[in-house]
C-alpha atoms as a PDB file:
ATOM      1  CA  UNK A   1       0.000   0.000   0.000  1.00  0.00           C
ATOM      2  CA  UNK A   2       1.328   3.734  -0.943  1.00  0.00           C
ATOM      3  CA  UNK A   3      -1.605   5.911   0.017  1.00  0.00           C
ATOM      4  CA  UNK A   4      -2.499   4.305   2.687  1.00  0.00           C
ATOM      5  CA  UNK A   5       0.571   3.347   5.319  1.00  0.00           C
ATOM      6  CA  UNK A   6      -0.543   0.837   8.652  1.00  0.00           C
ATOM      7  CA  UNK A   7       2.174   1.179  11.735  1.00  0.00           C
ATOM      8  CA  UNK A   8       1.861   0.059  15.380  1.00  0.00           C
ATOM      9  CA  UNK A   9       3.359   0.542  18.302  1.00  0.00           C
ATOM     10  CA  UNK A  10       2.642   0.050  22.436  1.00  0.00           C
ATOM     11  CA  UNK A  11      -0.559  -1.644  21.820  1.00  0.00           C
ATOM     12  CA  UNK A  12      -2.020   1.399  19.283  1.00  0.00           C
ATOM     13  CA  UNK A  13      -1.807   1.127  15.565  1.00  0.00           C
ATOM     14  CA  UNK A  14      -1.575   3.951  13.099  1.00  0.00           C
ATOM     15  CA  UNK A  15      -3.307   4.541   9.718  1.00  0.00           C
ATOM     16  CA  UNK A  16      -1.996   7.308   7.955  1.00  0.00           C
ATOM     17  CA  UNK A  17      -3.714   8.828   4.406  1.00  0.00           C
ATOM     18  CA  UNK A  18      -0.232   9.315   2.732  1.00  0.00           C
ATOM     19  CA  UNK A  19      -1.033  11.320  -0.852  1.00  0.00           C
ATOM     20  CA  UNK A  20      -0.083  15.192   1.344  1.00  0.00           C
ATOM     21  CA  UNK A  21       0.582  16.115  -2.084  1.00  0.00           C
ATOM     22  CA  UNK A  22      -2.899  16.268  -2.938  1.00  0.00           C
ATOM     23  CA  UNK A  23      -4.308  17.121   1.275  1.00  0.00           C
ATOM     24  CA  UNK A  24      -4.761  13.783   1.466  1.00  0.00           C
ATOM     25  CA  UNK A  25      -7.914  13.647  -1.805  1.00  0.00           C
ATOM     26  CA  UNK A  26      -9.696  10.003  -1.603  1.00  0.00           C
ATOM     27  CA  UNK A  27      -9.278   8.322  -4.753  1.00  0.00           C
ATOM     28  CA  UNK A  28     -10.357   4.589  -5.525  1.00  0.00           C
ATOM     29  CA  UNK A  29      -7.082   3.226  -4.885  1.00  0.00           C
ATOM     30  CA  UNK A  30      -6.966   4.867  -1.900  1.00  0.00           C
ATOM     31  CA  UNK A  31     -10.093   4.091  -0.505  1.00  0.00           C
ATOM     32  CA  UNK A  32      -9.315   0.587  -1.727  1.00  0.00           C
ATOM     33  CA  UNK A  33      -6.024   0.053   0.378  1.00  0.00           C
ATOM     34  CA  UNK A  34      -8.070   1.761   3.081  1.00  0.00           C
ATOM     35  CA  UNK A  35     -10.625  -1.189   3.482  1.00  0.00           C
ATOM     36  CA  UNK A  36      -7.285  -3.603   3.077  1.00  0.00           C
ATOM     37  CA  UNK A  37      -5.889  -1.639   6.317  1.00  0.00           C
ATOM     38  CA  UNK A  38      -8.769  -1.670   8.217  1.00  0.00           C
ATOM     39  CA  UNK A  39      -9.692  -5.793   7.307  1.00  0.00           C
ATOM     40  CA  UNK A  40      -5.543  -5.877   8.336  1.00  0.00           C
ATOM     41  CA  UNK A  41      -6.199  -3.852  12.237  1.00  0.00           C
ATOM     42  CA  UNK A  42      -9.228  -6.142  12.752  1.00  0.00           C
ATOM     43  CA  UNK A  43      -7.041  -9.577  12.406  1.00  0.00           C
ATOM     44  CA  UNK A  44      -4.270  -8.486  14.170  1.00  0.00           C
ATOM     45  CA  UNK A  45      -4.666  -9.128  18.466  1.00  0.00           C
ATOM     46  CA  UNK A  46      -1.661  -7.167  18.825  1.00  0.00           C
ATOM     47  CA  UNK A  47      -3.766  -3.365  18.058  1.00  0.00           C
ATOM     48  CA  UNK A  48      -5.986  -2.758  20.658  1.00  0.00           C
ATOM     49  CA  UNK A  49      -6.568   0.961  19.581  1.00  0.00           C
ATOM     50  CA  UNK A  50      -6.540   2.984  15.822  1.00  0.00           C
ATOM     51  CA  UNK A  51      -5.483   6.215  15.230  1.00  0.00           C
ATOM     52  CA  UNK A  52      -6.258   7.571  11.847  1.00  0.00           C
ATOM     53  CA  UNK A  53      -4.463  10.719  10.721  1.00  0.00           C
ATOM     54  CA  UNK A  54      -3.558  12.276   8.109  1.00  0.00           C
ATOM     55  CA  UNK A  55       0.057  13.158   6.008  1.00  0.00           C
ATOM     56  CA  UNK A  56       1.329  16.362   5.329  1.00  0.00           C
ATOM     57  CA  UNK A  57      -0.698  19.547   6.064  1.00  0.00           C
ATOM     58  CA  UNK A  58      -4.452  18.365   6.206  1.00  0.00           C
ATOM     59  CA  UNK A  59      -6.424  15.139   7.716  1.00  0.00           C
ATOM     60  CA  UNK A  60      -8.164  15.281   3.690  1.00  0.00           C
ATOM     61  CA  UNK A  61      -9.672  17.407   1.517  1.00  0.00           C
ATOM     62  CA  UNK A  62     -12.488  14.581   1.382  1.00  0.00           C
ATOM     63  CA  UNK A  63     -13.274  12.632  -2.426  1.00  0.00           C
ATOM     64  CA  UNK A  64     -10.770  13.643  -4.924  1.00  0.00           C
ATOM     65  CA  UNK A  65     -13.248  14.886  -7.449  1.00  0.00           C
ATOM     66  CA  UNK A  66     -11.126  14.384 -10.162  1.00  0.00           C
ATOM     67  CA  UNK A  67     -11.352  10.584  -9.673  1.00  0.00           C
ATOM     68  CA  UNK A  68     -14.804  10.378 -11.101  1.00  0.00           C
ATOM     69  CA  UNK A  69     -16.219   8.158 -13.437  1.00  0.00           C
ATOM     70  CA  UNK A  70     -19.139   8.305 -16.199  1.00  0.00           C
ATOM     71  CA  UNK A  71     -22.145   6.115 -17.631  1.00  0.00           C
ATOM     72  CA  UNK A  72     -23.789   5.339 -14.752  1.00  0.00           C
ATOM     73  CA  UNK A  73     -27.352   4.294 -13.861  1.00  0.00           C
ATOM     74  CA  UNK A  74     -29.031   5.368 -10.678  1.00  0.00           C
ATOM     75  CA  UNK A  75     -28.776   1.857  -9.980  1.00  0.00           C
ATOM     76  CA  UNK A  76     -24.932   1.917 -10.129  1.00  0.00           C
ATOM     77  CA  UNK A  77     -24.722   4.866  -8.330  1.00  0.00           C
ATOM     78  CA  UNK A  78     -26.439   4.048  -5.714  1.00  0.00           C
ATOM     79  CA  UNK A  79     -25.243   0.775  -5.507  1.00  0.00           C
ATOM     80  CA  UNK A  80     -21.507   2.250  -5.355  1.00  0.00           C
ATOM     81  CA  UNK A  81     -22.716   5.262  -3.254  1.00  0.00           C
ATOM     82  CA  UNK A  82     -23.890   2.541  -0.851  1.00  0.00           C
ATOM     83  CA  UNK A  83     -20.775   0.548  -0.558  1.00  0.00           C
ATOM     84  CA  UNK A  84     -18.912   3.925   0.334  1.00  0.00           C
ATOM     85  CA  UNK A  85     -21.055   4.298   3.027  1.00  0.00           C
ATOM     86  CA  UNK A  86     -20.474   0.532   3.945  1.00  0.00           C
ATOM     87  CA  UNK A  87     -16.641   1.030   3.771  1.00  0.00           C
ATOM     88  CA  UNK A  88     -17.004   3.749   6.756  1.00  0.00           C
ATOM     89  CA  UNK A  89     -19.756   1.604   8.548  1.00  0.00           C
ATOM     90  CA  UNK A  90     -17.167  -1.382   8.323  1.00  0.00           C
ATOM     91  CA  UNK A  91     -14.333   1.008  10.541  1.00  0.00           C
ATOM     92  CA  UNK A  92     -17.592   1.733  13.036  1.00  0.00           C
ATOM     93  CA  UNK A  93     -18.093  -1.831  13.036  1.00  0.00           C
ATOM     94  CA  UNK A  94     -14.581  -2.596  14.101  1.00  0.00           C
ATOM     95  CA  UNK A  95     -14.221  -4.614  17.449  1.00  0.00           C
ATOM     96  CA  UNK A  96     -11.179  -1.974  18.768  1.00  0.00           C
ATOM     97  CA  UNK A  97     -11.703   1.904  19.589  1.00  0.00           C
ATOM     98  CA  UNK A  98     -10.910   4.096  16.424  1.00  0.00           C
ATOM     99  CA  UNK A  99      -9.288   7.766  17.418  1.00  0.00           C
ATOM    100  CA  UNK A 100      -9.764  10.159  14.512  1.00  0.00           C
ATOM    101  CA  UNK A 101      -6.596  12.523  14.812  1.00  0.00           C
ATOM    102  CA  UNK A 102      -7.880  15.860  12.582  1.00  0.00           C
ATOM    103  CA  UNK A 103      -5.650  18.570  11.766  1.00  0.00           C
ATOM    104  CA  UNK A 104      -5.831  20.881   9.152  1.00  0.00           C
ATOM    105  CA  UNK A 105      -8.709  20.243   6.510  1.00  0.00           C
ATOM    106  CA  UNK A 106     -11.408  17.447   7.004  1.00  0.00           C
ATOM    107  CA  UNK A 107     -13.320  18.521   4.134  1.00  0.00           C
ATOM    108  CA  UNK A 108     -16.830  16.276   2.985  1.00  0.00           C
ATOM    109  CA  UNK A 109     -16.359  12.953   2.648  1.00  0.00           C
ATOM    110  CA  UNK A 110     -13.331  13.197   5.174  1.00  0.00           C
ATOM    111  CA  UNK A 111     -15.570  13.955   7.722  1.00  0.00           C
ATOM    112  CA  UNK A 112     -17.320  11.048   7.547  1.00  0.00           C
ATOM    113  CA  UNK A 113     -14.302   8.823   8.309  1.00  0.00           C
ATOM    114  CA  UNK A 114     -15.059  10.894  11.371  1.00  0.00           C
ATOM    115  CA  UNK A 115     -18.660   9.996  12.276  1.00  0.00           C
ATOM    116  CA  UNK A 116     -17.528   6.628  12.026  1.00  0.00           C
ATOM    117  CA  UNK A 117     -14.841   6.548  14.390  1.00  0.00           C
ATOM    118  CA  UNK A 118     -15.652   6.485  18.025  1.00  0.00           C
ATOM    119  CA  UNK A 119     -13.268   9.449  19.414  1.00  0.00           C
ATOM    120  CA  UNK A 120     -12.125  12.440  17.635  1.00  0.00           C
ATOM    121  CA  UNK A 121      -9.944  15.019  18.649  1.00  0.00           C
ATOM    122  CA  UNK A 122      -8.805  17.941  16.594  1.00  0.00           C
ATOM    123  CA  UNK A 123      -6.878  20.845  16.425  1.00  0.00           C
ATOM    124  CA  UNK A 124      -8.688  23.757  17.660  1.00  0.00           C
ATOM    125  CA  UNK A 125      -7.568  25.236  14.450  1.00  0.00           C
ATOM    126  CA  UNK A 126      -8.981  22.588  12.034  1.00  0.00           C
ATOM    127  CA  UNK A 127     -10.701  23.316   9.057  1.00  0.00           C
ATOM    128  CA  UNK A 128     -13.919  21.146   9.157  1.00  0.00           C
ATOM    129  CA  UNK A 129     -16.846  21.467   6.021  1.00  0.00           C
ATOM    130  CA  UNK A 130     -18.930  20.774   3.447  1.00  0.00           C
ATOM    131  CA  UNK A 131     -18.348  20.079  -0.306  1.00  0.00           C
ATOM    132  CA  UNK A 132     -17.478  23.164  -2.023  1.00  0.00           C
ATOM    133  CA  UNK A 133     -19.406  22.175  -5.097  1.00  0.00           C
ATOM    134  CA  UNK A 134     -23.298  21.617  -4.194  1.00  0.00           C
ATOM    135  CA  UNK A 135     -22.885  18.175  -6.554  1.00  0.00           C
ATOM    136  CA  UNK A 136     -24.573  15.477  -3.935  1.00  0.00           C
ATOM    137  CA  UNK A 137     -27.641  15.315  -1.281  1.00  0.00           C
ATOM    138  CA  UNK A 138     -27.664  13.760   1.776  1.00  0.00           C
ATOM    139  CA  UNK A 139     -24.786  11.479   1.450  1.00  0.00           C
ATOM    140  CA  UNK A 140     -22.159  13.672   4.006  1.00  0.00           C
ATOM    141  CA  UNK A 141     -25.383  15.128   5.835  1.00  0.00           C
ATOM    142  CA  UNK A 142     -27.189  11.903   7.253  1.00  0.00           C
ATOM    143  CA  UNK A 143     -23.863  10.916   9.188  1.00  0.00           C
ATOM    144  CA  UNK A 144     -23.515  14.806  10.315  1.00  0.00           C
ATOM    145  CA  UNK A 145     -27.086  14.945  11.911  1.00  0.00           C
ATOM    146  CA  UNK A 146     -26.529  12.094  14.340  1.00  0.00           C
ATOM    147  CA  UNK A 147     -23.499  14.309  15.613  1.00  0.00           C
ATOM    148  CA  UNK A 148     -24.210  18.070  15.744  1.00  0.00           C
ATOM    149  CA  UNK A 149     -28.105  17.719  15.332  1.00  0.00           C
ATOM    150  CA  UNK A 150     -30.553  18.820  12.399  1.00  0.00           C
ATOM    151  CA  UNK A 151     -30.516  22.331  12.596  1.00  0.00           C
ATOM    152  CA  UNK A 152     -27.111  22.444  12.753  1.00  0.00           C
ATOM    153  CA  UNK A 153     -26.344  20.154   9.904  1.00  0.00           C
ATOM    154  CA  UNK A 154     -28.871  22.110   7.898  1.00  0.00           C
ATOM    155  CA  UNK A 155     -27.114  25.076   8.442  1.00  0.00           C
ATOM    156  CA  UNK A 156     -24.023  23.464   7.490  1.00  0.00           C
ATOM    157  CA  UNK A 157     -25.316  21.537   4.498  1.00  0.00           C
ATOM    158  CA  UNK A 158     -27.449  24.098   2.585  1.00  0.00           C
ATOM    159  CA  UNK A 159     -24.400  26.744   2.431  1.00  0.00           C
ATOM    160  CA  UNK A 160     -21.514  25.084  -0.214  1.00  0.00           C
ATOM    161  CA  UNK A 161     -18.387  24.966   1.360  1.00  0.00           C
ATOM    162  CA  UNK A 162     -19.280  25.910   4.784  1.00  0.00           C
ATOM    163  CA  UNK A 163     -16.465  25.441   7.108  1.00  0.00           C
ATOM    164  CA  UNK A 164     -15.597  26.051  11.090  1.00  0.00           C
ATOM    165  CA  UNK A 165     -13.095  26.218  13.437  1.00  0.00           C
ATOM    166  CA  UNK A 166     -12.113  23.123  15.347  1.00  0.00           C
ATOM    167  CA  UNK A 167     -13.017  24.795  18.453  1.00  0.00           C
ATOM    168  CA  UNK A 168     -16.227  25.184  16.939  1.00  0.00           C
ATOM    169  CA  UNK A 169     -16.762  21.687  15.729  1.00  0.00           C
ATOM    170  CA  UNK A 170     -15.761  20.776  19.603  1.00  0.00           C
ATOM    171  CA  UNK A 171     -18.871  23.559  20.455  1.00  0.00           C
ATOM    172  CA  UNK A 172     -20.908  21.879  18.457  1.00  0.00           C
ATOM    173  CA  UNK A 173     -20.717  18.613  19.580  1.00  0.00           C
ATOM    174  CA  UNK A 174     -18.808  17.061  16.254  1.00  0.00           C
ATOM    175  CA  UNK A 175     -15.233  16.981  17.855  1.00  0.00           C
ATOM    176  CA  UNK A 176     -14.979  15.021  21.109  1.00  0.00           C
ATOM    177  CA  UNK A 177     -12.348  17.326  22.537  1.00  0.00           C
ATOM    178  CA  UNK A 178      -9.687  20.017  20.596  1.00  0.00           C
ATOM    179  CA  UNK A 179      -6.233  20.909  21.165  1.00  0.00           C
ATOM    180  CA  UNK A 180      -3.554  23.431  20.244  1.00  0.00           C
ATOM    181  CA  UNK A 181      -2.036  22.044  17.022  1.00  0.00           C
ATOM    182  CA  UNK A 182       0.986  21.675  18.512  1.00  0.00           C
ATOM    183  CA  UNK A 183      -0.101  19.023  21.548  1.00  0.00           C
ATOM    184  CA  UNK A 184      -2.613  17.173  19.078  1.00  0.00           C
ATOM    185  CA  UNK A 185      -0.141  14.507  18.557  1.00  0.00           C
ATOM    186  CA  UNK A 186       0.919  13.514  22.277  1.00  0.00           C
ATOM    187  CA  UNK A 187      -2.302  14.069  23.330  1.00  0.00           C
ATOM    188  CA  UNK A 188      -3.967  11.659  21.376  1.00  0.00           C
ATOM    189  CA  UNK A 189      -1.215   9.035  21.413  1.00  0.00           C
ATOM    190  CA  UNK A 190      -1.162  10.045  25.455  1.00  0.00           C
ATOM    191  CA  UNK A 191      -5.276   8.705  25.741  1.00  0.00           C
ATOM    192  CA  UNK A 192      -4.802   5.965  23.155  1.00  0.00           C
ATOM    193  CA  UNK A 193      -1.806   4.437  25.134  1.00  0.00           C
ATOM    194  CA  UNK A 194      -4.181   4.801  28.010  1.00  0.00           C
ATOM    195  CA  UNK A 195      -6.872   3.037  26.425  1.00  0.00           C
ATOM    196  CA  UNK A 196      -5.295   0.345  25.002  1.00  0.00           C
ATOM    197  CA  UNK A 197      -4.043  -0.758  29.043  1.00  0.00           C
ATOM    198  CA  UNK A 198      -8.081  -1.594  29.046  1.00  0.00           C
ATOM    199  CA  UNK A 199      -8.861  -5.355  28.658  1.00  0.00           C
ATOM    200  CA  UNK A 200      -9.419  -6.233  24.433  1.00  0.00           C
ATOM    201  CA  UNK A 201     -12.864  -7.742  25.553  1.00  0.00           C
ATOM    202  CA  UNK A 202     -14.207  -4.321  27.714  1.00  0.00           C
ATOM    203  CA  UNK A 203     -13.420  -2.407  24.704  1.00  0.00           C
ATOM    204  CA  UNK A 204     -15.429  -3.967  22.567  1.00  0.00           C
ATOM    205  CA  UNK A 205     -18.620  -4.783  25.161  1.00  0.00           C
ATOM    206  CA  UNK A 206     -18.075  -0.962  25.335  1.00  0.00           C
ATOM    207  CA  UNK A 207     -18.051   0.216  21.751  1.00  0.00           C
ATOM    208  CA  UNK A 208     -20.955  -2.840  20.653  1.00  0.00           C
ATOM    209  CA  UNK A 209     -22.728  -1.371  23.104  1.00  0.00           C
ATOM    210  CA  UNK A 210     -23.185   2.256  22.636  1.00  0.00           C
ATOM    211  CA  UNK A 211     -23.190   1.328  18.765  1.00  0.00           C
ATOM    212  CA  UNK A 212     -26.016  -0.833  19.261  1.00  0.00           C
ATOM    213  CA  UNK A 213     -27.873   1.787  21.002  1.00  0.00           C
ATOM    214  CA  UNK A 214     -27.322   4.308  18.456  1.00  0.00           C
ATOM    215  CA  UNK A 215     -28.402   1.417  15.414  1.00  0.00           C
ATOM    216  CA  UNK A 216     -31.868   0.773  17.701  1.00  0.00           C
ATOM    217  CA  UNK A 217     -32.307   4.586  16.870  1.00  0.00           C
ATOM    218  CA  UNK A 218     -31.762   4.322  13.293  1.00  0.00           C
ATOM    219  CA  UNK A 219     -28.444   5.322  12.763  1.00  0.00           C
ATOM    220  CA  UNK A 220     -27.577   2.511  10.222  1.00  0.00           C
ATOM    221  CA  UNK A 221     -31.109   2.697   8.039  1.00  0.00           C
ATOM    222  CA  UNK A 222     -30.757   6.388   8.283  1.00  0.00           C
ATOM    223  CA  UNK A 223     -26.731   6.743   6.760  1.00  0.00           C
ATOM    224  CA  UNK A 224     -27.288   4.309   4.460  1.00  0.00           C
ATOM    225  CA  UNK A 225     -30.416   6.394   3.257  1.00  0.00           C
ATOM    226  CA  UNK A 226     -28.062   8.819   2.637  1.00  0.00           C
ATOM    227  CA  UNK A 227     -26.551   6.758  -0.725  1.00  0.00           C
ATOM    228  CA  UNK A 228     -30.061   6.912  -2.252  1.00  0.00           C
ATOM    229  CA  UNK A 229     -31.205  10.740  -1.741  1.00  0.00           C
ATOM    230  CA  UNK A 230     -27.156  11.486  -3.443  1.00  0.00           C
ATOM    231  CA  UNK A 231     -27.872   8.970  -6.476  1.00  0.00           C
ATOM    232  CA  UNK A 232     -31.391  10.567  -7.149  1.00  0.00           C
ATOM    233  CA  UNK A 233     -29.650  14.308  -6.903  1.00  0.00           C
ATOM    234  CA  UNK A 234     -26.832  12.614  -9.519  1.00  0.00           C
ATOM    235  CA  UNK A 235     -29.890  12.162 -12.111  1.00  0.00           C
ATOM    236  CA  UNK A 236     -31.885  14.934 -11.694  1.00  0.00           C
ATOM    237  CA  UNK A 237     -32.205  18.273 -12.648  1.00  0.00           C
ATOM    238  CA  UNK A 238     -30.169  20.143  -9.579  1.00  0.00           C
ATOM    239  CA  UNK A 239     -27.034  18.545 -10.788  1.00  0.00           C
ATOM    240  CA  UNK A 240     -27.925  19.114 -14.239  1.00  0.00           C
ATOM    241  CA  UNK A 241     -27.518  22.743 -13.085  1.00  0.00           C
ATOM    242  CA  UNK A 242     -24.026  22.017 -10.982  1.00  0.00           C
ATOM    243  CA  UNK A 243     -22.997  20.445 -14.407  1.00  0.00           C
ATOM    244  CA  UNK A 244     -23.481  23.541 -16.686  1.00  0.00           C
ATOM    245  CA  UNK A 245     -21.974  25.690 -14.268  1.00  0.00           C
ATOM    246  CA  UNK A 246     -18.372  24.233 -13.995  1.00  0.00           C
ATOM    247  CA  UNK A 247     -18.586  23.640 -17.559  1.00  0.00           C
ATOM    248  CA  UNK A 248     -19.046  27.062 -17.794  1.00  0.00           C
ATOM    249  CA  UNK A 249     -16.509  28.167 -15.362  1.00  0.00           C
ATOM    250  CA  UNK A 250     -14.159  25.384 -14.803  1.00  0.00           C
ATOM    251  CA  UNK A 251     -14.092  23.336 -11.489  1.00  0.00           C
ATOM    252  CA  UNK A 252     -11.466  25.878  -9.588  1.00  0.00           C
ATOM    253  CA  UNK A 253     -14.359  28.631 -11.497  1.00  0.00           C
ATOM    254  CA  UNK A 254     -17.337  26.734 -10.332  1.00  0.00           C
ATOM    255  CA  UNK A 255     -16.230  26.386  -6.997  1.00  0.00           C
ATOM    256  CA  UNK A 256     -15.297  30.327  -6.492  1.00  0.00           C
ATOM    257  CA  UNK A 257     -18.700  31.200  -8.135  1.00  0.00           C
ATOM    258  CA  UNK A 258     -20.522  29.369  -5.088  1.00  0.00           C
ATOM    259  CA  UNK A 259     -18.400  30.536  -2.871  1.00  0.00           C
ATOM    260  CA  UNK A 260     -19.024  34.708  -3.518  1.00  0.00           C
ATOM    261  CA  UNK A 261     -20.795  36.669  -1.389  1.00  0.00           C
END
C-alpha cells in the first residue's frame, strides 16, 4: 500500500492517508487500500486501539473529485454510493476503539471517516466542512445529523463549502475534545496508550454497546439512506444545473462562483 501506510506501536496502531501532495484527496485506490488496512487492524490481536491521521498539512480534503467516473445508472450509483457508506460503517463496526486525529482540513467525505470513528480530537484550528461544489444530497449530511443535530447540519449543508473552526466543531458537539495544534499529537497518542491498558474484551462490550444503542435509533437505516437521496440528486435536474456551471466556469471557477458573497 502507498496511500495508505498501517504502523503500530505500544498496543495502538496507526493509519496514515499518505497522498499530502494532494491534502490527502480520496481516490479509488486509496479508498481501496483503506478497506485492506482496516480488514488488516481487525485480524491483528496485537492493536488494541486505531489512530487515523492524516500526512502532510491536512487530515483530507475529502473525495478527490477528479477521480470520477461516467455512464452510470441510478442503480450503479447508488449501488456504489452505498458501498462507500459501507466502507465507513465497516471502521464503526470494528471490534477496537478508532481515534480520529484531525488537523488541518477534514473537508466532505473526510468527515465522515469521522462519524464513524468512536473518538475524535482535533486541532482547535482545524478546518472542518462541506463540499465546495453543491454536486450530492444527503450522502455527508445523514452521518452529520446524528453528531451536531438537524438544525445544525442544515445550516451546514445548505451553504456550499461551509467550514468552522475546530473549536467550533468541539462547540458543536462534532469533535470530542480540541487541542492546540501543537499538543494534538501527544495528546492523542497520550489517551490511546491509556486506552489500550483496558482489557481487548471491555473495549469492545463498550463500543458494541453504545453502537447498538445508536443502530436501535436508526443510525444505520438512516446513513445508508443517505446513498439513495445522493444517487437521485446525480440524475436529476439540480445537478444538471451544478454540471453547466463548472462547464461554464471550470471546477477551480465553479467552486469560487458558489463561494461569492
Amino acid at each position: 500500500m502507498d496511500l495508505v501506510l498501517l504502523g503500530k506501536q505500544e498496543r495502538v496502531g496507526t493509519l496514515t492517508l499518505n497522498p499530502p501532495e494532494k491534502l490527502n484527496a480520496m481516490n479509488p485506490t486509496l479508498l481501496e487500500e483503506f478497506s485492506e488496512a482496516i480488514a488488516s487492524v481487525g485480524a491483528d490481536e496485537e492493536i488494541k486501539v486505531l489512530i487515523i491521521r492524516g500526512a502532510g498539512r491536512a487530515f483530507s480534503a475529502g473525495y478527490d473529485l477528479a477521480a470520477g467516473g461516467g455512464g452510470k445508472t441510478v442503480d450503479t450509483d447508488r449501488t456504489e454510493l452505498q458501498r462507500m457508506i459501507e466502507r465507513w460503517l465497516s471502521l464503526r463496526e470494528l471490534p477496537k476503539p478508532v481515534i480520529a486525529m484531525v488537523h488541518g482540513y477534514c473537508l466532505a467525505g473526510a468527515s465522515q471517516i469521522c462519524a464513524c470513528s468512536d473518538v475524535i480530537f482535533m486541532a482547535d484550528n482545524a478546518r472542518l466542512g462541506f463540499p465546495s461544489l453543491p454536486a450530492g444530497a444527503g450522502f455527508v449530511s445523514s452521518m452529520w445529523n446524528w453528531l451536531v443535530g438537524p438544525h445544525r447540519t442544515k445550516y451546514m449543508a445548505f451553504l456550499p463549502g461551509s467550514q468552522i473552526s475546530g473549536k467550533e466543531a468541539e462547540a458543536m458537539g462534532f469533535a470530542t475534545r480540541t487541542f492546540p495544534a501543537e499538543t494534538l499529537e501527544a495528546e492523542t497518542y497520550q489517551y490511546a496508550r491509556r486506552v489500550a491498558k483496558v482489557p481487548a474484551e471491555k473495549l469492545r462490550l463498550e463500543k458494541l454497546a453504545i453502537n447498538r444503542a445508536m443502530d436501535l435509533q436508526g443510525f444505520r437505516t438512516a446513513v445508508l439512506s443517505g446513498a439513495e437521496y445522493d444517487a437521485i440528486f446525480h440524475f436529476g435536474s439540480g445537478n444538471d444545473e451544478i454540471l453547466r456551471v463548472r462547464k461554464e466556469r471550470g471546477l477551480r471557477g465553479a467552486i469560487q462562483w458558489y463561494e461569492e458573497q
